[in-house]
N, C-alpha and C. Protein backbone atom coordinates (compact mmCIF):
# COMPACT_ATOMS: atom_id res chain seq x y z
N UNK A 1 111.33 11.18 31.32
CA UNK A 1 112.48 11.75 32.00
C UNK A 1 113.28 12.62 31.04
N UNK A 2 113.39 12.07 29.65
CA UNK A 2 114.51 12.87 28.87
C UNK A 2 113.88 14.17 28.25
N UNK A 3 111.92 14.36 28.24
CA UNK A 3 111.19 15.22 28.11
C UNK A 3 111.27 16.17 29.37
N UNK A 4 111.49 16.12 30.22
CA UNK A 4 111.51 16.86 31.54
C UNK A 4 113.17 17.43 31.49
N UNK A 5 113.83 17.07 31.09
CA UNK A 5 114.85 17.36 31.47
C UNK A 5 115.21 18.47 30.65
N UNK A 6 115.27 17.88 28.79
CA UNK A 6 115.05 18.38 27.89
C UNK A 6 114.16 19.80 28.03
N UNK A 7 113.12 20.00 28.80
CA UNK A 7 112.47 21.12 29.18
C UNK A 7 113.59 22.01 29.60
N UNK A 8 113.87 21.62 31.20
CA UNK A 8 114.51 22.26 31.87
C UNK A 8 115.64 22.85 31.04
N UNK A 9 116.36 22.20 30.45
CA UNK A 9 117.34 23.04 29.58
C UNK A 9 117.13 23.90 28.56
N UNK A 10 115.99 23.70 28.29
CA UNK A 10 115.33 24.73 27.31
C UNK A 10 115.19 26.16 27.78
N UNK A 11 114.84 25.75 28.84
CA UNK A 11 114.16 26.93 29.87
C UNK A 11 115.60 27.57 30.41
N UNK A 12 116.58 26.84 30.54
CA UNK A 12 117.91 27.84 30.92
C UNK A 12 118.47 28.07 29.68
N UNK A 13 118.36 27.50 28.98
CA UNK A 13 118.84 28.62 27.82
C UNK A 13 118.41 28.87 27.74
N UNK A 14 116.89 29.64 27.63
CA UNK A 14 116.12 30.69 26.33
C UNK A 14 116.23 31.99 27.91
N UNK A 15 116.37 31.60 29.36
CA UNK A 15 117.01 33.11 29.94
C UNK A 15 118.02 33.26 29.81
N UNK A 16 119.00 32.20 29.49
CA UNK A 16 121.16 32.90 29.52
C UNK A 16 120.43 33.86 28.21
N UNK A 17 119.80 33.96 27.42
CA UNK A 17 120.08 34.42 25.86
C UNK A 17 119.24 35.59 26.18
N UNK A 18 117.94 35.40 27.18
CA UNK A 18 117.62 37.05 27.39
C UNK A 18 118.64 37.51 28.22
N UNK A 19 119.19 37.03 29.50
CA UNK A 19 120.38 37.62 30.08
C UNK A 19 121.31 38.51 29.31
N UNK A 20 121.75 37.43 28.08
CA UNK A 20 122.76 38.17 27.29
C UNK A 20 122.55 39.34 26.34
N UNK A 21 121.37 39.13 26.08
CA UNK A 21 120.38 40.37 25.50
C UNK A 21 120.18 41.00 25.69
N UNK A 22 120.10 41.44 26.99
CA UNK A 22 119.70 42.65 27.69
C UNK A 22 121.03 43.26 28.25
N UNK A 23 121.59 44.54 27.69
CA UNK A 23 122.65 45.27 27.51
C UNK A 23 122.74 46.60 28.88
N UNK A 24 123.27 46.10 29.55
CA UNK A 24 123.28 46.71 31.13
C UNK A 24 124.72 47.26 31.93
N UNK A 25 124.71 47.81 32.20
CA UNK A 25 126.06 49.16 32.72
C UNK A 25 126.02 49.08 33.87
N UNK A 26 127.33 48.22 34.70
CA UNK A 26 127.19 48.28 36.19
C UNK A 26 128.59 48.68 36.39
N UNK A 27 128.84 48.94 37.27
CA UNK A 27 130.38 49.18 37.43
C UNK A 27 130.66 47.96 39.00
N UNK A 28 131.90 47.49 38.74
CA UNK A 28 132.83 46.16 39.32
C UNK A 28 132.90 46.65 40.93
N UNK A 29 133.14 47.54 40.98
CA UNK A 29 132.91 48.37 42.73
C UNK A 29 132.69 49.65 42.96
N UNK A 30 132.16 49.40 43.87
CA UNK A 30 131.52 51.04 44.67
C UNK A 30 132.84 52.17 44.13
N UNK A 31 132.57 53.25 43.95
CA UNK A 31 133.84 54.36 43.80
C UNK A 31 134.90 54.09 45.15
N UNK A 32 134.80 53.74 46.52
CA UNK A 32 135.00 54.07 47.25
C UNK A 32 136.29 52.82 47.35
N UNK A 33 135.52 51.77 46.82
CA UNK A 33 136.17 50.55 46.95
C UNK A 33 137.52 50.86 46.18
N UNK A 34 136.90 51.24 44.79
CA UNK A 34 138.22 51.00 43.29
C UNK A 34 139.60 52.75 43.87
N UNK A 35 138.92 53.27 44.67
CA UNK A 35 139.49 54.30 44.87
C UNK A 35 140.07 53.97 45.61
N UNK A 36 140.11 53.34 47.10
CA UNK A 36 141.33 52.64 47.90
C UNK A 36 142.15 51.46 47.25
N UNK A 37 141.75 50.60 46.33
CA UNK A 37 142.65 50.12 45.92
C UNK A 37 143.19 50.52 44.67
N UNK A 38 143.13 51.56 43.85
CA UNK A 38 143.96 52.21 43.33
C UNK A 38 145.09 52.92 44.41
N UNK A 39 144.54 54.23 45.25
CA UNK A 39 145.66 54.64 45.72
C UNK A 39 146.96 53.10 46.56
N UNK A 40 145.83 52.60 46.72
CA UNK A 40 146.91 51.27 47.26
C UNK A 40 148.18 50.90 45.80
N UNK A 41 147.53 50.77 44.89
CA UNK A 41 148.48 50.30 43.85
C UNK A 41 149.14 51.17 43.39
N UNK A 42 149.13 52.55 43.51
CA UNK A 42 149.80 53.08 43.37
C UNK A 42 151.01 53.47 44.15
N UNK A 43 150.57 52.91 45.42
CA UNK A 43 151.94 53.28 46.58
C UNK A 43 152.27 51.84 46.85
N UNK A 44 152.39 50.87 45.68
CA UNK A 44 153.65 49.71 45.95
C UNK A 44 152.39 48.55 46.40
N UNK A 45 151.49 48.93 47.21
CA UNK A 45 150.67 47.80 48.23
C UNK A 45 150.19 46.48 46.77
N UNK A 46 149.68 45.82 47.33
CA UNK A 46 149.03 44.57 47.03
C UNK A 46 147.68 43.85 47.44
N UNK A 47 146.96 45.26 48.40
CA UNK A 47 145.48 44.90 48.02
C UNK A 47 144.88 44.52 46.93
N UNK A 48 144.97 45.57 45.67
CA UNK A 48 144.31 44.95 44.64
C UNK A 48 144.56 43.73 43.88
N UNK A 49 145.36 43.55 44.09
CA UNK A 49 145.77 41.93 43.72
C UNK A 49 144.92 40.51 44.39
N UNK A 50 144.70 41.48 45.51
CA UNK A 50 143.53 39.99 46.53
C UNK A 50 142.27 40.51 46.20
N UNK A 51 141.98 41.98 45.58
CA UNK A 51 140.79 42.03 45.74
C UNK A 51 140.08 41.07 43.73
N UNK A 52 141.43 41.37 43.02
CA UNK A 52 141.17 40.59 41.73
C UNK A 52 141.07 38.90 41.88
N UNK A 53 141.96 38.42 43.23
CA UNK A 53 141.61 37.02 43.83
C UNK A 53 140.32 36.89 44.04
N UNK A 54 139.58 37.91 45.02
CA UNK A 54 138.47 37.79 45.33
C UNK A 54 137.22 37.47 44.56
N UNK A 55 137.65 38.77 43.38
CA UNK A 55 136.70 38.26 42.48
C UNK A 55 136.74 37.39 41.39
N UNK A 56 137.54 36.46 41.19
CA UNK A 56 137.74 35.39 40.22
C UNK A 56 137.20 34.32 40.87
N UNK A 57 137.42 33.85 42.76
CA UNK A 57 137.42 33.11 43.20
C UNK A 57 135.14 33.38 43.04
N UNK A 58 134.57 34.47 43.27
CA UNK A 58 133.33 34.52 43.22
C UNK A 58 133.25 33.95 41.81
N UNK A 59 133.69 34.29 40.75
CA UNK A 59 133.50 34.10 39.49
C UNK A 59 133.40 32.88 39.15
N UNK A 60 133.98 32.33 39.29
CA UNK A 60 134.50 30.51 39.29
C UNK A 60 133.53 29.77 39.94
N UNK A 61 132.82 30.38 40.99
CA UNK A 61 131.41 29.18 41.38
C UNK A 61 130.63 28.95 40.80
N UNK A 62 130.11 30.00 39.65
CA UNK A 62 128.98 29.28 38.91
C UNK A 62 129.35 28.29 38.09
N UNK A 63 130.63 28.41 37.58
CA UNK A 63 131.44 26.99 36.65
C UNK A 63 130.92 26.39 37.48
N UNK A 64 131.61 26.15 38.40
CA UNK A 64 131.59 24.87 39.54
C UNK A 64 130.25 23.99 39.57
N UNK A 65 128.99 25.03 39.82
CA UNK A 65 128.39 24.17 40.17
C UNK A 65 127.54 23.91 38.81
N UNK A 66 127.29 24.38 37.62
CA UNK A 66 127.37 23.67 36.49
C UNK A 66 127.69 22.93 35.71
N UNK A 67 129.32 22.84 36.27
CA UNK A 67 130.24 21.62 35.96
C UNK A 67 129.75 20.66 36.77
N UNK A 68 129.28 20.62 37.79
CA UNK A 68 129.06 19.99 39.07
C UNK A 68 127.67 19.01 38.43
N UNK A 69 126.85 19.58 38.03
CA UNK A 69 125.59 19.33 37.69
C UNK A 69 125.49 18.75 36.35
N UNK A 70 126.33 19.13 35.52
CA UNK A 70 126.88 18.50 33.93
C UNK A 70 127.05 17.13 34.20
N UNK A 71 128.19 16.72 35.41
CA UNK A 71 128.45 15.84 35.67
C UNK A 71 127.68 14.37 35.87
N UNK A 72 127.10 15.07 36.99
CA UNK A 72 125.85 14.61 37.50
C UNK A 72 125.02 13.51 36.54
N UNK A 73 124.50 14.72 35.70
CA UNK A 73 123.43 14.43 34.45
C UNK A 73 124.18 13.47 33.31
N UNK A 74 125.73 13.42 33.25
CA UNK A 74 126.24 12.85 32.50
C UNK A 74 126.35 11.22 32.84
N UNK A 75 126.69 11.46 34.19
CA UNK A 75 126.61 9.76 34.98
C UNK A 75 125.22 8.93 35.07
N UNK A 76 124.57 9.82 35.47
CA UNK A 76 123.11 9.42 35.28
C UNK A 76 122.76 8.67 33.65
N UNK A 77 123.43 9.49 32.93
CA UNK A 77 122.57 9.54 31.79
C UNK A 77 123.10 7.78 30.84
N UNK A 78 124.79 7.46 31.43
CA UNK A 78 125.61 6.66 31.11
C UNK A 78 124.81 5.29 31.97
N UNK A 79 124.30 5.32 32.91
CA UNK A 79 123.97 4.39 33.62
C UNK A 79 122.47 3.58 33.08
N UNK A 80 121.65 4.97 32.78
CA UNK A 80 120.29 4.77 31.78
C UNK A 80 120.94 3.89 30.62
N UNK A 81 121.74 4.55 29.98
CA UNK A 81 122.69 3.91 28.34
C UNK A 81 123.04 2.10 28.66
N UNK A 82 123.89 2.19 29.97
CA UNK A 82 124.31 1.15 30.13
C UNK A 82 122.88 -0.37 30.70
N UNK A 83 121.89 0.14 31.28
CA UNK A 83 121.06 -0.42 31.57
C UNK A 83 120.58 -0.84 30.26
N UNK A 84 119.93 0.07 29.17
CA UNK A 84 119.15 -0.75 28.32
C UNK A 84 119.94 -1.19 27.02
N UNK A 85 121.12 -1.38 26.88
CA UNK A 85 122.05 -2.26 26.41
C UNK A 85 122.12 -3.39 26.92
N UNK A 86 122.17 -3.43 28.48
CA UNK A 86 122.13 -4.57 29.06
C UNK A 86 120.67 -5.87 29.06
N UNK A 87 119.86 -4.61 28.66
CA UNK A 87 118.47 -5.41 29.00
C UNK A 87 118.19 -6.08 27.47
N UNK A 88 118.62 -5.49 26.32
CA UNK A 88 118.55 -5.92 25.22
C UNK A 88 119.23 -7.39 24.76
N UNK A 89 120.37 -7.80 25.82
CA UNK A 89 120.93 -8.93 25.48
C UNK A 89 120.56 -10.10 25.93
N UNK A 90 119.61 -9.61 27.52
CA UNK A 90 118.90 -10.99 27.97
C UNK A 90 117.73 -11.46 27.45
């Protein structure tokens, strides 16, 4: 189990590190998009303010469900710990 797992994390890090390696130029929105909410911010409005909500709130799920899954693996892993402590005393 701790060989399988141990894999799997191997295997997501060695792509976050090509991910991060590979040096790529996108732009955050269409022209069309950043261009209505500029003229918006410029005449007082507060679209862009929901549209920077918008994208933090996208941003924040991959935490989530890595935190989510950290978790997971952490309870699991405490329960394995706690079992063969336990089995060692009987």
């Amino acid at each position: 189990m701790k060989l399988r797992i141990s894999k799997i994390v191997s295997a997501l890090a060695i792509a976050m590190l090509f991910m991060l390696a590979t040096p790529t130029t996108t732009n955050a929105q269409c022209p069309m998009c950043k261009m209505a909410a500029e003229s918006n911010l410029n005449e007082g409005g507060t679209a862009g303010e929901g549209l920077n909500k918008g994208i933090l709130m996208l941003f924040s799920m991959p935490y989530l469900l890595v935190g989510g899954v950290a978790f997971v693996w952490y309870k699991n892993r405490r329960e394995d710990a706690d079992w063969d402590t336990d089995a060692r005393w009987n």
